[in-house]
C-alpha atoms as a PDB file:
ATOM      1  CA  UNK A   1     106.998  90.525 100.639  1.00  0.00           C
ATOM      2  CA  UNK A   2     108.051  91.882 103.746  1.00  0.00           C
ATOM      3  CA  UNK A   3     106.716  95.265 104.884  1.00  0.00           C
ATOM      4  CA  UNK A   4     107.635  98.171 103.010  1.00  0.00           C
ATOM      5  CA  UNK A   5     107.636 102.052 103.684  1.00  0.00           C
ATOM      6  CA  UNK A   6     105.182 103.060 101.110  1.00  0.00           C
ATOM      7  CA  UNK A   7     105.685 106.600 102.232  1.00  0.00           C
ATOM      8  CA  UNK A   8     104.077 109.655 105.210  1.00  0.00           C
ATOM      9  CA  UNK A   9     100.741 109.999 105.978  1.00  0.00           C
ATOM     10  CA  UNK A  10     101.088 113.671 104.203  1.00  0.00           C
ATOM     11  CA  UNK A  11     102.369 112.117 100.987  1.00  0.00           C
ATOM     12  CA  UNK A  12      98.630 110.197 100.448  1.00  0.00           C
ATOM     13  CA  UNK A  13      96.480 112.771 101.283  1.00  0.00           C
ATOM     14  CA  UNK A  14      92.219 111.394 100.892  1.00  0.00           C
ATOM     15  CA  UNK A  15      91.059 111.296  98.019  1.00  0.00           C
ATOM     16  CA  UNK A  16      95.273 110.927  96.526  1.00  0.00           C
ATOM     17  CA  UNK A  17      97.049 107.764  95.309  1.00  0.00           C
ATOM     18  CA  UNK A  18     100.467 106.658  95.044  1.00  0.00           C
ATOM     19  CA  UNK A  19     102.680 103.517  93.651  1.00  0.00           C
ATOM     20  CA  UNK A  20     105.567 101.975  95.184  1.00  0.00           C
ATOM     21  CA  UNK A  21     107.374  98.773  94.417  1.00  0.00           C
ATOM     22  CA  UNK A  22     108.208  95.835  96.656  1.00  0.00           C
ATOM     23  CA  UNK A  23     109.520  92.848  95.405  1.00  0.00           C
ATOM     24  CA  UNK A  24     109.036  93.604  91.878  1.00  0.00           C
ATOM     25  CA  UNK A  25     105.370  94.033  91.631  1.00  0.00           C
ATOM     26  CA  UNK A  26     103.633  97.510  91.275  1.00  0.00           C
ATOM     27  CA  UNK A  27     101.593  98.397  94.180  1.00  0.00           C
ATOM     28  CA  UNK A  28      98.714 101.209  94.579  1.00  0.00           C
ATOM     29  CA  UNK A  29      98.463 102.846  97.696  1.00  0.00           C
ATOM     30  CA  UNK A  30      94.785 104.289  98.369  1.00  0.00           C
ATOM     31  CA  UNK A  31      93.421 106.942 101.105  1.00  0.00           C
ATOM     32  CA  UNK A  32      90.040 106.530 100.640  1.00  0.00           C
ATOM     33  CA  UNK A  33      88.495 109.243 104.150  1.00  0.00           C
ATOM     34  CA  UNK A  34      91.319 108.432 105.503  1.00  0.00           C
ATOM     35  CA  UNK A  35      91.870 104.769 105.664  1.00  0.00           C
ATOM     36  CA  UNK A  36      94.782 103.658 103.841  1.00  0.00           C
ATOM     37  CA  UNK A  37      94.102 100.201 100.736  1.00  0.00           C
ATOM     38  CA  UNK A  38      96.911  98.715  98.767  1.00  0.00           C
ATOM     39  CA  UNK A  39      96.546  96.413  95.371  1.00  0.00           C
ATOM     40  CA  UNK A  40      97.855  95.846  92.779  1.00  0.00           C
ATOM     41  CA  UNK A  41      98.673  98.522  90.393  1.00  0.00           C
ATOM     42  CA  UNK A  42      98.234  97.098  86.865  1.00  0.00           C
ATOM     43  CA  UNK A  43      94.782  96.698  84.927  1.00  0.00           C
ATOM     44  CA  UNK A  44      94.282  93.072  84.291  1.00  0.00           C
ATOM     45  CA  UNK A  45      92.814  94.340  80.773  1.00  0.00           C
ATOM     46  CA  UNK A  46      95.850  96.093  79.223  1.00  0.00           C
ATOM     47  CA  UNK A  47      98.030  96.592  81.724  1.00  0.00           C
ATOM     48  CA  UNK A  48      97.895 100.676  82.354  1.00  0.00           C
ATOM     49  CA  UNK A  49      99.251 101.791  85.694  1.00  0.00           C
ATOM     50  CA  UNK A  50      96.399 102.378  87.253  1.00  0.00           C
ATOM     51  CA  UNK A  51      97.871 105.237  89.517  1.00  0.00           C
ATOM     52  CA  UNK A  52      97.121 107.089  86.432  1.00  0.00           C
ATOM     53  CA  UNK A  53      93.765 106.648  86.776  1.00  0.00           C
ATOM     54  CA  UNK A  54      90.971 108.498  88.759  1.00  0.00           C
ATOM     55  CA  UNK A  55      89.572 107.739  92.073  1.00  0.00           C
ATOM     56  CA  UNK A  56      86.003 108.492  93.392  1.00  0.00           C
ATOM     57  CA  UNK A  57      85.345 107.041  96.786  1.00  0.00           C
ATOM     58  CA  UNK A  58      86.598 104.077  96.802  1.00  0.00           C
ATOM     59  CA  UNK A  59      86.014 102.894  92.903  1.00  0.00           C
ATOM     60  CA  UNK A  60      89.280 103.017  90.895  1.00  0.00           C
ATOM     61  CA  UNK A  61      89.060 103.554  87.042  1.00  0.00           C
ATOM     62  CA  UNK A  62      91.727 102.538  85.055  1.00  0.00           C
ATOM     63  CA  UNK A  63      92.911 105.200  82.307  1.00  0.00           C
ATOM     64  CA  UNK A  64      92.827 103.488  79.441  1.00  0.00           C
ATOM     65  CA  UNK A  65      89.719 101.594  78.806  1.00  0.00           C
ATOM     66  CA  UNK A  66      87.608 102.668  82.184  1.00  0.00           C
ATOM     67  CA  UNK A  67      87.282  99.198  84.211  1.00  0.00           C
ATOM     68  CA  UNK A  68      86.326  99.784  87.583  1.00  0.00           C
ATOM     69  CA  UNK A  69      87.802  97.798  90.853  1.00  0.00           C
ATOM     70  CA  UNK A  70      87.115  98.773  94.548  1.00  0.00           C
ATOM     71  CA  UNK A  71      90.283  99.935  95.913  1.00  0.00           C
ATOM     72  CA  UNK A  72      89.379  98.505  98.972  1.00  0.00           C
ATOM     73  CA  UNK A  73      89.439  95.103  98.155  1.00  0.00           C
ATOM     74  CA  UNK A  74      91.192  94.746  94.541  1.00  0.00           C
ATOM     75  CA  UNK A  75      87.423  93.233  93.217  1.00  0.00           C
ATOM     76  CA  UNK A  76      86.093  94.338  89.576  1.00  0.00           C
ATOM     77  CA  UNK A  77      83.272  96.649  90.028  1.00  0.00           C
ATOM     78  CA  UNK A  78      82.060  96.550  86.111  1.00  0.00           C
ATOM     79  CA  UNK A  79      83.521  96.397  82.530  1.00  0.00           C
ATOM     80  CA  UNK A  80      82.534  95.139  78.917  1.00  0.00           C
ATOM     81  CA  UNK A  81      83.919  91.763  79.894  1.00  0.00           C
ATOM     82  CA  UNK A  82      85.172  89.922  83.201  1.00  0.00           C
ATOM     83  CA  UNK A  83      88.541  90.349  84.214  1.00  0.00           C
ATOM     84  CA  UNK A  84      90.624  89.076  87.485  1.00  0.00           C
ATOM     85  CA  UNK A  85      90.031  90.599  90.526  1.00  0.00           C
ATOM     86  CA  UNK A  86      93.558  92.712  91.945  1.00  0.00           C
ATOM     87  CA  UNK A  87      95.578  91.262  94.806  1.00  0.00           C
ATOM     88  CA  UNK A  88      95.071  93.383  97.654  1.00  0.00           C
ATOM     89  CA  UNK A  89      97.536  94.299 100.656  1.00  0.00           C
ATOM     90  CA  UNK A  90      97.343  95.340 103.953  1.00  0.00           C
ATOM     91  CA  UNK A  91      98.225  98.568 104.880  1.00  0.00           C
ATOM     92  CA  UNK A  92      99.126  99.624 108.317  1.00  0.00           C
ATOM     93  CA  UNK A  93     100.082 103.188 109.761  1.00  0.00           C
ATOM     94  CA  UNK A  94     102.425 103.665 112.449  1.00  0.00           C
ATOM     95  CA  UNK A  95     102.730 106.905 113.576  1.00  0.00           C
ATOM     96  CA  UNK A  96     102.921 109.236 110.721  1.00  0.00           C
ATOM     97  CA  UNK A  97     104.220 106.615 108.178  1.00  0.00           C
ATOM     98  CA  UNK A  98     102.415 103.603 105.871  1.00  0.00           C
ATOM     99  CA  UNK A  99     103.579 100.375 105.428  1.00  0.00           C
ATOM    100  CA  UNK A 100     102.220  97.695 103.229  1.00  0.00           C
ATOM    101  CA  UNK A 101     102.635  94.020 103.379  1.00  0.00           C
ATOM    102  CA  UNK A 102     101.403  90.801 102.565  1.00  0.00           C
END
């Protein structure tokens, strides 16, 4: 994937998430206090958008059936079972706009 305007610094406000697409795949886009995370955006469970979700700090809880992943680095935090950890992304800012890549 090459880098991608995910959007402004204004349209990800902390605490707010988005979703973009880049080569197919679903990507969240995370402002955690201001620093900007990327990762996948579908629950390895069920496979809810998790953009639909709710984020406190920096734990991400999927909609459906509340599995838990750090936004910052796409790990599982805690559910009934084990499931995959989400690909993360880096996410740069350049000026007032964020890009994620690879």
């Amino acid at each position: 994937m090459a880098k991608i305007l995910a959007g402004k610094v204004s349209d990800i406000p902390a605490g707010k998430m988005i979703k973009v697409e880049a080569d197919g795949k679903d990507i969240l886009i995370t402002n955690v206090d201001g620093n900007y995370y990327a990762m996948d955006d579908t629950c390895a469970h069920a496979g809810a958008s998790l953009v639909e979700g709710s984020l406190d700090g920096s734990t991400l809880t999927c909609p459906w059936h509340g599995a838990t992943w750090d936004c910052k680095t796409g790990k599982m935090v805690a559910f009934g079972v084990q499931l995959k950890d989400l690909a993360p992304y880096k996410v740069t800012v350049e000026s007032d706009e964020v890009f994620v890549e690879d």
